[in-house]
C-alpha atoms as a PDB file:
ATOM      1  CA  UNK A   1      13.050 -16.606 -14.957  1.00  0.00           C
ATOM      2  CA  UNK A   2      12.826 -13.170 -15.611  1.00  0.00           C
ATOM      3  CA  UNK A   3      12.868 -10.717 -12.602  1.00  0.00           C
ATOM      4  CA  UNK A   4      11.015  -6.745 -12.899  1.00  0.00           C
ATOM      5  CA  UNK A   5      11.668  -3.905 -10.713  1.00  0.00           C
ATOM      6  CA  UNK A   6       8.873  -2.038 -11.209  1.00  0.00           C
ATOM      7  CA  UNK A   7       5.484  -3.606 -12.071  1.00  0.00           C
ATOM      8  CA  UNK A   8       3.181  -0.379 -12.381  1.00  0.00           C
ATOM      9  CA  UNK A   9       3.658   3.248 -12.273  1.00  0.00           C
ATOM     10  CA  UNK A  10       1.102   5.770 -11.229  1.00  0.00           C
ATOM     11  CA  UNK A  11       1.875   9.253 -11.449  1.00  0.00           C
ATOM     12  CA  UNK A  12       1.738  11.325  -8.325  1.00  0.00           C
ATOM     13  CA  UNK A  13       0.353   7.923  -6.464  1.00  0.00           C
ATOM     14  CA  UNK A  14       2.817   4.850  -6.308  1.00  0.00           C
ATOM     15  CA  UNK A  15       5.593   3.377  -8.234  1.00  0.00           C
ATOM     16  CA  UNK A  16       4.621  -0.527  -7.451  1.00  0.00           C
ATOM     17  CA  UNK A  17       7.451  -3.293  -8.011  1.00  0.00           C
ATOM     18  CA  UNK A  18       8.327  -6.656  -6.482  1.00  0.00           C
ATOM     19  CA  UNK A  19       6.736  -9.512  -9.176  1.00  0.00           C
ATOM     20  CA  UNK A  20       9.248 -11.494 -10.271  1.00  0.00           C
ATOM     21  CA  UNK A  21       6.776 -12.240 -12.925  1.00  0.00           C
ATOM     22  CA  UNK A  22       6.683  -8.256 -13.847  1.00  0.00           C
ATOM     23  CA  UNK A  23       2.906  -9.329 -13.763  1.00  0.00           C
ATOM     24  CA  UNK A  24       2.086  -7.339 -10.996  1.00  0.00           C
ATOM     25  CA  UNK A  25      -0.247 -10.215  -9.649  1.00  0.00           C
ATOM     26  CA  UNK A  26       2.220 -12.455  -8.318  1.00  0.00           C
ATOM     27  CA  UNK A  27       2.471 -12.550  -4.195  1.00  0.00           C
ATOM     28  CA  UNK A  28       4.954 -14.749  -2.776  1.00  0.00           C
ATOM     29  CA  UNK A  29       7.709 -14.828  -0.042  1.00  0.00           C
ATOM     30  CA  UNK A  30      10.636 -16.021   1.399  1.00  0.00           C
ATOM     31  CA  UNK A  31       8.675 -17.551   4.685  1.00  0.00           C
ATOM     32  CA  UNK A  32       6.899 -20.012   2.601  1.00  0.00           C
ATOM     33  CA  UNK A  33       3.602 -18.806   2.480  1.00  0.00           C
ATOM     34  CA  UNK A  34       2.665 -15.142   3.567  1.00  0.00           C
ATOM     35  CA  UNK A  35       3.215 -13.676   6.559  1.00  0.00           C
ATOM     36  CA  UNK A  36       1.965 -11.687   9.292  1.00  0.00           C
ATOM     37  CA  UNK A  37       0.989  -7.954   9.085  1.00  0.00           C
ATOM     38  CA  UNK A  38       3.227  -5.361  10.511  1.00  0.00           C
ATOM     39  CA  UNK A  39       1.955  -2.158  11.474  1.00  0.00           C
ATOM     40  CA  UNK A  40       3.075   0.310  13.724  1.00  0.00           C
ATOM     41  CA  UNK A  41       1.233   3.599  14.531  1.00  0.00           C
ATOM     42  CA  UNK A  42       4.214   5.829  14.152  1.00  0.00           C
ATOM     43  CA  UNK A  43       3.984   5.029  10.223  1.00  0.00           C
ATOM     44  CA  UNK A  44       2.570   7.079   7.641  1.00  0.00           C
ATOM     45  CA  UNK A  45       2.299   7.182   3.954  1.00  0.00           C
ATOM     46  CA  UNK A  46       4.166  10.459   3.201  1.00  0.00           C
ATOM     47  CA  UNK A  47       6.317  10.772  -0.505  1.00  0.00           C
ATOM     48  CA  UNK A  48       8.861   8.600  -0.518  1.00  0.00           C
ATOM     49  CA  UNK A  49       7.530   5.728   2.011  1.00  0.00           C
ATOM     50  CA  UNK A  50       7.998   2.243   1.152  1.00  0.00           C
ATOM     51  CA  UNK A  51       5.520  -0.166   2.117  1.00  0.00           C
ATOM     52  CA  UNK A  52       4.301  -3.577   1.579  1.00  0.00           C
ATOM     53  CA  UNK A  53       1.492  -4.236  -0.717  1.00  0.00           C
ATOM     54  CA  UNK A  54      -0.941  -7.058  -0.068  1.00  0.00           C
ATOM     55  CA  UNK A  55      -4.171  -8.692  -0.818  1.00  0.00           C
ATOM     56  CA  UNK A  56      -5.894  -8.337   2.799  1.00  0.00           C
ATOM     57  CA  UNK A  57      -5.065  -9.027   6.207  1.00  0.00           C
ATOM     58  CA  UNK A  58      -1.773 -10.974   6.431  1.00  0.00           C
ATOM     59  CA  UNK A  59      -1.343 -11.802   2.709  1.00  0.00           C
ATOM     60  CA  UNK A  60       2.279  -9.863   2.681  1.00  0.00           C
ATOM     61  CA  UNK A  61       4.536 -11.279   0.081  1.00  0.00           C
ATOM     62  CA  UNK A  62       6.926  -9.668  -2.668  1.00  0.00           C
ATOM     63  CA  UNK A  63       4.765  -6.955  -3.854  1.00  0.00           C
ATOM     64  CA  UNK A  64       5.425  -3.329  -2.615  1.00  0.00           C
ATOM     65  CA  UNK A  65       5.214   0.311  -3.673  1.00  0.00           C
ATOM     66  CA  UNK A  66       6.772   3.473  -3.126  1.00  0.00           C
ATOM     67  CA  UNK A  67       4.560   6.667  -2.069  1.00  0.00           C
ATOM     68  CA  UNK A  68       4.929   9.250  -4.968  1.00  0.00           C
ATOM     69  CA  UNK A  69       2.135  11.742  -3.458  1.00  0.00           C
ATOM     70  CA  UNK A  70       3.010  14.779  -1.885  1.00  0.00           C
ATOM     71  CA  UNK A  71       0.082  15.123  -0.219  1.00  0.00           C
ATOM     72  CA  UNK A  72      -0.812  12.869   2.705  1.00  0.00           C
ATOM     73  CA  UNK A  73      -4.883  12.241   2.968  1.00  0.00           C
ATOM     74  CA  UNK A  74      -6.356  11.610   6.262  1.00  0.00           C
ATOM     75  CA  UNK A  75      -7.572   8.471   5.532  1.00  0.00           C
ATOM     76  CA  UNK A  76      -4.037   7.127   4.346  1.00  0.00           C
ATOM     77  CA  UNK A  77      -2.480   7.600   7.725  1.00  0.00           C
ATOM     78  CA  UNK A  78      -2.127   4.795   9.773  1.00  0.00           C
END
């Protein structure tokens, strides 16, 4: 098996990593199956953040990204 960091780069958006497949598709996790969302209010997307990725409500698995923009929108704020 092959394992990738990074999976996609955006520039001044997200560096996005976590498939072992480097496919960028793949979602699994150590819990077998996904797991629960985890969200607290005192979070925010700012430069720098990491953060889980998903698919939808509780569908968290290996994927995640790294904030790369400097600018935090509104509507990105938890």
């Amino acid at each position: 098996m092959t394992t990738h960091l990074s999976a996609r780069v955006i520039k001044e958006f997200v560096i996005q990593g976590g498939a072992l497949d480097g496919s960028g598709d793949e979602a699994v996790s150590s819990y077998e199956g996904f797991f629960a969302d985890e969200v607290h209010r005192g979070l925010y997307h700012f430069n720098g953040a990491l953060a889980l990725g998903d698919h939808g409500p509780h569908t968290n698995g290996n994927q995640f990204f790294i904030v790369q923009n400097t600018k935090a929108q509104a509507d990105l704020l938890m």
